[in-house]
Protein backbone atom coordinates (compact mmCIF):
# COMPACT_ATOMS: atom_id res chain seq x y z
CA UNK A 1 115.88 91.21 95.91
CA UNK A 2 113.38 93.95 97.53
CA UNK A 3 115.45 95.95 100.13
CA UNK A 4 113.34 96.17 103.75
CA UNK A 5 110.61 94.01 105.36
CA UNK A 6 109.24 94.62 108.36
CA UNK A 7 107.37 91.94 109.88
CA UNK A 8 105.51 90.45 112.87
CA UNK A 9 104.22 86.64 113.36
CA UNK A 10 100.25 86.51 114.63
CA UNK A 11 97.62 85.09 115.23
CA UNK A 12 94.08 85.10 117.07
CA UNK A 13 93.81 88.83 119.11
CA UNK A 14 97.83 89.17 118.59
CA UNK A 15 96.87 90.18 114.87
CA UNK A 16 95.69 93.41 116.53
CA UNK A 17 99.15 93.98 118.35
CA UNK A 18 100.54 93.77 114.99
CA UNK A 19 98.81 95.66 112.98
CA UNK A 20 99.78 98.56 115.57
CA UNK A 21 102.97 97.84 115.91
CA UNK A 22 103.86 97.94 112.16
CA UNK A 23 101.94 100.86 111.94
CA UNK A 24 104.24 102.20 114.73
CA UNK A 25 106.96 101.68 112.74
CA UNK A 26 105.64 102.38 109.36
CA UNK A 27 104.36 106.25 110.81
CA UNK A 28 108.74 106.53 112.82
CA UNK A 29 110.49 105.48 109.07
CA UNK A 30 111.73 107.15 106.20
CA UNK A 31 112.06 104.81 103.89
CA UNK A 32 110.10 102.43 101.91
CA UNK A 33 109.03 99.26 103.43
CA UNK A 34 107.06 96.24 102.75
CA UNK A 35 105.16 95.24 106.22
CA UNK A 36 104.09 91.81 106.59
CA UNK A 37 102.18 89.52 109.09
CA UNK A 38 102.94 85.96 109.44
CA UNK A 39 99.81 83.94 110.12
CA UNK A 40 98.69 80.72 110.43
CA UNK A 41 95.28 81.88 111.05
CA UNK A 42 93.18 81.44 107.98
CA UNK A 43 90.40 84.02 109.45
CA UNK A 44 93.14 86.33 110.09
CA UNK A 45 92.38 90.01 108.81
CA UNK A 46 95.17 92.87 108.99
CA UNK A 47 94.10 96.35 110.47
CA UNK A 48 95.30 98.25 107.69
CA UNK A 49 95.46 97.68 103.39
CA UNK A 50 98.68 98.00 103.14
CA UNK A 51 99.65 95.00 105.35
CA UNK A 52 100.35 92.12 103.36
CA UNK A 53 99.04 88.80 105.01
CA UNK A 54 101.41 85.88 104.45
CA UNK A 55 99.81 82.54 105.22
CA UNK A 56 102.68 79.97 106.97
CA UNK A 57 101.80 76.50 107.74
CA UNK A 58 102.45 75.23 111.50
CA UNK A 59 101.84 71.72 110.94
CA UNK A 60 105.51 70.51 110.62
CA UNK A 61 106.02 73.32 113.86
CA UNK A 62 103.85 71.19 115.69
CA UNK A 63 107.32 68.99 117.20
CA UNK A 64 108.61 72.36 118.89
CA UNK A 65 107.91 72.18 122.22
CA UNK A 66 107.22 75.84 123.89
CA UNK A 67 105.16 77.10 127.27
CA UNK A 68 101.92 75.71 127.95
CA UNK A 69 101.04 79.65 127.50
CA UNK A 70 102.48 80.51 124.61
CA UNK A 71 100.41 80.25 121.40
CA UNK A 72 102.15 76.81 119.32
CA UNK A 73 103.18 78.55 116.49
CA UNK A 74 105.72 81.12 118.48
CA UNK A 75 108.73 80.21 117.07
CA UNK A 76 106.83 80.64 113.13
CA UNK A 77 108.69 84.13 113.75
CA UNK A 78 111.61 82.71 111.75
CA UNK A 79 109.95 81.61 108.76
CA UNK A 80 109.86 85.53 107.76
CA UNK A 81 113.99 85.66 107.92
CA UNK A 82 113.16 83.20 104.80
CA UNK A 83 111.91 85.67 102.89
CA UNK A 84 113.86 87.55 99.95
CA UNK A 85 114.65 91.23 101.20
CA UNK A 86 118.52 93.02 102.19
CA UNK A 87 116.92 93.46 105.34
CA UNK A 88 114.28 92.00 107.48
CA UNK A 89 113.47 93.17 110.80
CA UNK A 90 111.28 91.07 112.94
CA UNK A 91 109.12 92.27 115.30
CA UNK A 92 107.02 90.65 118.36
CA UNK A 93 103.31 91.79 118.09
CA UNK A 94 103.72 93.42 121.84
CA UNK A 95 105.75 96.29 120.39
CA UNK A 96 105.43 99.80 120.04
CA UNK A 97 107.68 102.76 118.02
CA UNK A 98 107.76 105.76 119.44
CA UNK A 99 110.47 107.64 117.65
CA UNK A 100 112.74 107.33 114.21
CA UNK A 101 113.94 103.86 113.77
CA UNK A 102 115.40 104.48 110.00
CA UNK A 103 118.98 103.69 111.61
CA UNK A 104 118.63 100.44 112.05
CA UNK A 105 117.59 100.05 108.35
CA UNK A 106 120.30 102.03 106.92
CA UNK A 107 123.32 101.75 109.38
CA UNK A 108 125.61 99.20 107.78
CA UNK A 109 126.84 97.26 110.87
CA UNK A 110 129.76 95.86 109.66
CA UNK A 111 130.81 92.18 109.91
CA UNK A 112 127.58 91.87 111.71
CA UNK A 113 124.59 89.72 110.61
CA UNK A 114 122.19 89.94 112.86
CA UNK A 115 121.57 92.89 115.71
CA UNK A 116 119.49 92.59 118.43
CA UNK A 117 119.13 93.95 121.67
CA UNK A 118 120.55 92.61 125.05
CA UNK A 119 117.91 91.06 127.51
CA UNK A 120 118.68 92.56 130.79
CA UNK A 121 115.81 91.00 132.44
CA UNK A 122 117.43 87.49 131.50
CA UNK A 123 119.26 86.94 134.52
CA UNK A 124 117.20 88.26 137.12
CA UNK A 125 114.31 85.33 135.79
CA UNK A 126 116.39 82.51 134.85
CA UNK A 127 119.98 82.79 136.37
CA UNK A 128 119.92 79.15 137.57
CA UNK A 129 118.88 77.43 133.80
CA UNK A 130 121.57 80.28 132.01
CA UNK A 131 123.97 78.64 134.38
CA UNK A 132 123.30 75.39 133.82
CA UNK A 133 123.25 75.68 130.11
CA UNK A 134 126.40 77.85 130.12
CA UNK A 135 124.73 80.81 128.25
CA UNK A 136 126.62 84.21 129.06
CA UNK A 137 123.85 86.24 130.66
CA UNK A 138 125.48 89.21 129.08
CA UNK A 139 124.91 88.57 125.48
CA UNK A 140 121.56 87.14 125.70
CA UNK A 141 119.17 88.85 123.31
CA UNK A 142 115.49 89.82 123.63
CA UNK A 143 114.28 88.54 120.26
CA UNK A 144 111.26 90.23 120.00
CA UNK A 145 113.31 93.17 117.80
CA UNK A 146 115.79 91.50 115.77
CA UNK A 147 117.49 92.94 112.67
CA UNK A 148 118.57 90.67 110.04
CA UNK A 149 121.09 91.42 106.95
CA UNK A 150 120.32 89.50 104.16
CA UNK A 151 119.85 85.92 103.77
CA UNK A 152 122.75 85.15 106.91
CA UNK A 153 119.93 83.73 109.21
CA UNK A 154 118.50 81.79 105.24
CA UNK A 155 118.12 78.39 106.90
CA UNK A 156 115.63 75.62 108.23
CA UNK A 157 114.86 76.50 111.27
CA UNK A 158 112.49 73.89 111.99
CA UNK A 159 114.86 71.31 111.77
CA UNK A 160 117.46 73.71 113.90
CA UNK A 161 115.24 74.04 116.88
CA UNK A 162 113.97 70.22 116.21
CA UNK A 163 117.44 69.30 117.09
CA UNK A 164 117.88 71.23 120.21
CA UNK A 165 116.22 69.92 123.25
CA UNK A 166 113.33 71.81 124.72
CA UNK A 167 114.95 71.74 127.90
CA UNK A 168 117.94 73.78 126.48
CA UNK A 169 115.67 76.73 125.55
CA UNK A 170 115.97 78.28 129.09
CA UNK A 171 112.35 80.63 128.89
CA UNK A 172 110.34 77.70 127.15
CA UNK A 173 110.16 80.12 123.91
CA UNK A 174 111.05 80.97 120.95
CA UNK A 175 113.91 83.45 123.04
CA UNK A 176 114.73 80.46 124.72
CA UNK A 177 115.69 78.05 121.55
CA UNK A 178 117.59 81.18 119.05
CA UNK A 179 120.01 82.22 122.41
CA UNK A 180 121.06 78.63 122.69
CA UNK A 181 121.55 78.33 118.72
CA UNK A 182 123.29 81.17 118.62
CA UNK A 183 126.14 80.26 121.77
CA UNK A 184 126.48 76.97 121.27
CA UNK A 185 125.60 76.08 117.62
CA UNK A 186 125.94 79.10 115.02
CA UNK A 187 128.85 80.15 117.31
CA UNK A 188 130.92 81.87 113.91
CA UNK A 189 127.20 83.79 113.13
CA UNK A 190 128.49 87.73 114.35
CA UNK A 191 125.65 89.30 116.55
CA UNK A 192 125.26 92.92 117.92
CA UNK A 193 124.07 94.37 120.48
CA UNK A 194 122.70 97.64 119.63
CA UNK A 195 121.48 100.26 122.51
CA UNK A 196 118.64 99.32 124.62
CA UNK A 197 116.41 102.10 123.44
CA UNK A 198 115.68 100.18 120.44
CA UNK A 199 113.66 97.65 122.36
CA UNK A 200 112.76 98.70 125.83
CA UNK A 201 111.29 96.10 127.66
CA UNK A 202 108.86 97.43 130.04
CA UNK A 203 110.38 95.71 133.15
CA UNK A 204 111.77 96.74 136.00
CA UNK A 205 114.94 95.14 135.34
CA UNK A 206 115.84 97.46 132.23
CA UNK A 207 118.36 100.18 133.06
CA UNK A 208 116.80 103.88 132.53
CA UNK A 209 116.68 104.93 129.42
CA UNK A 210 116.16 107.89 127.40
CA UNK A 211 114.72 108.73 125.00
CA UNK A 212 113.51 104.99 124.05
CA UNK A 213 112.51 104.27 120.68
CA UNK A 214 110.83 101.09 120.48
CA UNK A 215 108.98 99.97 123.80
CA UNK A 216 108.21 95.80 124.57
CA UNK A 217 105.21 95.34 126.14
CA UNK A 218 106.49 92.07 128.33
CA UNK A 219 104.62 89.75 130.50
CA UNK A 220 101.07 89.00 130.15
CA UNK A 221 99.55 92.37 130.44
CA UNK A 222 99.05 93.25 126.12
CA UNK A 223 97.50 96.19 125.52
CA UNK A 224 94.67 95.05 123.56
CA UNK A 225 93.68 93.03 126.14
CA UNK A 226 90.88 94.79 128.20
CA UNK A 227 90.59 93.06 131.39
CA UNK A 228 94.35 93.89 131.78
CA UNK A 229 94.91 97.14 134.32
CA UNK A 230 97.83 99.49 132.49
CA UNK A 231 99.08 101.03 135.74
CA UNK A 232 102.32 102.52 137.17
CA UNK A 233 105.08 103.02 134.87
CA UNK A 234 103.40 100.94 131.93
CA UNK A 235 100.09 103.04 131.98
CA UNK A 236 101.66 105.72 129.54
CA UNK A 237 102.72 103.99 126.77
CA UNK A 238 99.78 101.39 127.05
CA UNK A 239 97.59 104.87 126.54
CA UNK A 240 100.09 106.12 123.67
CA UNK A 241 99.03 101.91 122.15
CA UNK A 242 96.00 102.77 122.46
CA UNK A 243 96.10 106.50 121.19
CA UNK A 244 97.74 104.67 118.03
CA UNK A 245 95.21 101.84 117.18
């Protein structure tokens, strides 16, 4: 079994957003790494050779119910925790590295299998639906960094989200279904909240923080998008994306 793969789901002008942010990462790590994009996009073309392009089939995703606005293979994300490697570390396409994130390769995180970041943003949005799904707003995580040890998340996860109900995945995504799975189904499945800094959402909601070494571009605004406006508080690391590319 290879050791570390680092990998983002994309397709359509997301494969841009991941191609930079694996390059983010690949340019703030000091060891070796495979980086891989998930795609169901058969014209899809990575930025960079040493990407490797991994073809996944959404046709039996197609029962997953998500946002109208979300592109229907978001929750293809898991099929990379399928994939043979000690560690895998998923990343959303909206994500940027700004500083060394070999820790959260090498630290060993005992009795842990997966780590992940809290979502402080989670109850300000969606307080009413955490309520009435009794999810603790405190240990719901923002899955667009999540750090996986071995094969402990190894399963089918089409047929785990198939058998939770749309409505119980409180954001309509991919965020949504895992936070249910992993409070009321994989409930003996050890989870860890590491320190914000390693996914900073880019919301006002997020406590300050300092230095922050991986940044989440949230919301709609992407910065490969060009009729978006990067202003305020976002505008610097949209220019640092952009710098990067």
């Amino acid at each position: 079994m290879k050791r570390f793969a680092i990998c983002c789901f994309a397709n359509g002008n997301y494969i841009t957003g991941a191609s930079v942010a694996l390059k983010s990462f690949r340019q703030n790590c000091t060891v070796s790494c495979d980086y891989i994009i998930l795609t169901d996009d058969p014209a899809a073309k990575a930025l960079y050779p040493w990407i490797i392009l991994h073809q996944v089939d959404n046709v039996s995703w197609k029962n997953i119910a998500t946002r109208q606005d979300l592109f229907s293979g978001v929750c293809l994300k898991y099929e990379s925790l399928l994939l043979p490697y000690e560690r895998i570390v998923v990343l959303d396409s909206d994500v940027l590295v700004l500083s060394d994130v070999t820790p959260i390769l090498t630290n060993e995180y005992p009795d842990h299998d997966l780590i992940a970041v809290r979502d402080y943003g989670a109850a300000h949005y969606y307080q009413e639906k955490l309520n009435e799904l009794n999810l603790d707003p405190q240990m719901i995580i923002n899955t667009g960094v999540l750090i996986c040890k071995g094969n402990a998340l190894n399963t089918d996860w089409r047929m785990v989200f198939g058998d939770i109900p749309a409505s119980s995945s409180y954001d309509g995504s991919d965020q949504g279904y895992l936070n249910y799975y992993l409070q009321h189904v994989a409930v003996t499945l050890k989870c860890l909240l590491e320190d914000v800094r390693y996914n900073y959402a880019l919301d006002p909601c997020y406590p300050a923080c300092h230095p922050k070494v991986i940044v989440h571009f949230t919301g709609v605004c992407k910065p490969w998008l060009q009729d978006c406006s990067h202003t305020g508080y976002r505008k610097l690391y949209h220019n640092l994306w952009n710098k990067l590319k």
